[in-house]
C-alpha atoms as a PDB file:
ATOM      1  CA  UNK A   1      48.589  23.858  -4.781  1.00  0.00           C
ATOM      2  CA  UNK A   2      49.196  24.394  -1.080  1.00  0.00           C
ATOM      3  CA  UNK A   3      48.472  21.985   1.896  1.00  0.00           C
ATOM      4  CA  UNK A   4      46.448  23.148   4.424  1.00  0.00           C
ATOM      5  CA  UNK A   5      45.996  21.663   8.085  1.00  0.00           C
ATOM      6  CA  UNK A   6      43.033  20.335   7.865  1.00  0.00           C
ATOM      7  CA  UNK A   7      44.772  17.901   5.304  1.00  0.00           C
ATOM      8  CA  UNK A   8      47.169  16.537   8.149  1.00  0.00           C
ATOM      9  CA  UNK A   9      46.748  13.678  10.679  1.00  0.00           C
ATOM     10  CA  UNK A  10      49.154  13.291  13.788  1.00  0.00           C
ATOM     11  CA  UNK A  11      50.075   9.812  15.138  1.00  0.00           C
ATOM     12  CA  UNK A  12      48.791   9.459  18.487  1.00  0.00           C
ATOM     13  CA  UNK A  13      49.702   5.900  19.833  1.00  0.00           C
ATOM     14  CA  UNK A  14      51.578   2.973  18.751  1.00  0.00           C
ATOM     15  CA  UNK A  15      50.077  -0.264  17.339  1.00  0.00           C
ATOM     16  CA  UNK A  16      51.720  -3.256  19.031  1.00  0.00           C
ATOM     17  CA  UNK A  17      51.340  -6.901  17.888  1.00  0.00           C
ATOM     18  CA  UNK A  18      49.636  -8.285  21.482  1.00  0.00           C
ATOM     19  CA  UNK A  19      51.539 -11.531  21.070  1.00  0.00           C
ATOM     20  CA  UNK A  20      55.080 -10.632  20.288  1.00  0.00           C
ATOM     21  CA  UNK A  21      55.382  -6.773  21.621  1.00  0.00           C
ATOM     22  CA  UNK A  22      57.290  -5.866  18.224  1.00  0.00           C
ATOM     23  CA  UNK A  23      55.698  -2.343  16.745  1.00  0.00           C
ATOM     24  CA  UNK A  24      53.164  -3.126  13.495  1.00  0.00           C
ATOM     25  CA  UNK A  25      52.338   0.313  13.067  1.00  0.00           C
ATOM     26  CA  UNK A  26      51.048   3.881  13.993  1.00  0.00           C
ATOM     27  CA  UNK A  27      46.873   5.359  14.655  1.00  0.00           C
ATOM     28  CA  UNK A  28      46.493   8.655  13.244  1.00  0.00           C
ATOM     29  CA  UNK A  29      43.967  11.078  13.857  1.00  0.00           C
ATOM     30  CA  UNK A  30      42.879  13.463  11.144  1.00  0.00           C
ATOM     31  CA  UNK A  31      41.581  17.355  12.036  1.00  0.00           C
ATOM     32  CA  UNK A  32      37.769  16.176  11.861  1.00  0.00           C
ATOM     33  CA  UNK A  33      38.948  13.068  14.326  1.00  0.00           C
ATOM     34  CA  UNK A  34      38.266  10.041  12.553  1.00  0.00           C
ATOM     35  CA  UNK A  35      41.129   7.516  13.680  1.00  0.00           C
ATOM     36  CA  UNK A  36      42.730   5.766  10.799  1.00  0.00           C
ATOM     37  CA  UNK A  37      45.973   3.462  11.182  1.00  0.00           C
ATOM     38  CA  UNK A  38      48.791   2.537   9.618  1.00  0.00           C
ATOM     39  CA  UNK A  39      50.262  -0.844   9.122  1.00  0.00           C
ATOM     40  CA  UNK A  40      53.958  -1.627   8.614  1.00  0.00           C
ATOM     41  CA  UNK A  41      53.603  -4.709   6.829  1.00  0.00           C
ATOM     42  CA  UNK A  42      49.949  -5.388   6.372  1.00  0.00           C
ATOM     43  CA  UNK A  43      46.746  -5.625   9.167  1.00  0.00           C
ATOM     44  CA  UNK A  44      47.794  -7.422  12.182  1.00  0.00           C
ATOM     45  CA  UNK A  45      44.542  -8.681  14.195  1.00  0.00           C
ATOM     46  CA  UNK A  46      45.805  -9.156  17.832  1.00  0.00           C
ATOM     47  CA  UNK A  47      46.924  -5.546  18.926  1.00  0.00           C
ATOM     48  CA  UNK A  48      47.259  -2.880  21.483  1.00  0.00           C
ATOM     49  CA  UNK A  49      47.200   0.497  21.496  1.00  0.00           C
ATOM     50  CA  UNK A  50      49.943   2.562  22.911  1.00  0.00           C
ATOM     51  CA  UNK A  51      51.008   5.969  23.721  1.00  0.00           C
ATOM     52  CA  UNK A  52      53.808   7.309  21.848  1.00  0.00           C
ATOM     53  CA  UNK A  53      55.906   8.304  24.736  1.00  0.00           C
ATOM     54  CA  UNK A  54      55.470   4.935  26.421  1.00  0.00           C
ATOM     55  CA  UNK A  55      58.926   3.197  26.089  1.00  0.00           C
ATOM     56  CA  UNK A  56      58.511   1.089  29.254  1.00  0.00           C
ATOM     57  CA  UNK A  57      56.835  -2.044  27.826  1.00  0.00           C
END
């Protein structure tokens, strides 16, 4: 069976931990746009979204 695109999601932004700045994961967006994230090592509650080409911070 072959995967089509509608079965992909692209990460859009980064998911930063507000208090320490370290990276706890990555939001996805599937073809129909529903938004689903994820985690690195498990649901951090105090985050920030980020774009993916934003290095500066």
């Amino acid at each position: 069976m072959f995967e089509s695109d509608e079965d992909e999601a692209k990460a859009t932004k980064r998911i930063i931990d507000a208090g320490t700045g370290e990276l706890v994961g990555l939001l996805y967006v599937w073809e129909d746009g529903y938004e689903q994230p994820l985690w690195i090592n498990g649901v951090c509650e105090k985050t920030e979204l980020r774009k993916l080409e934003d290095e500066s911070t």
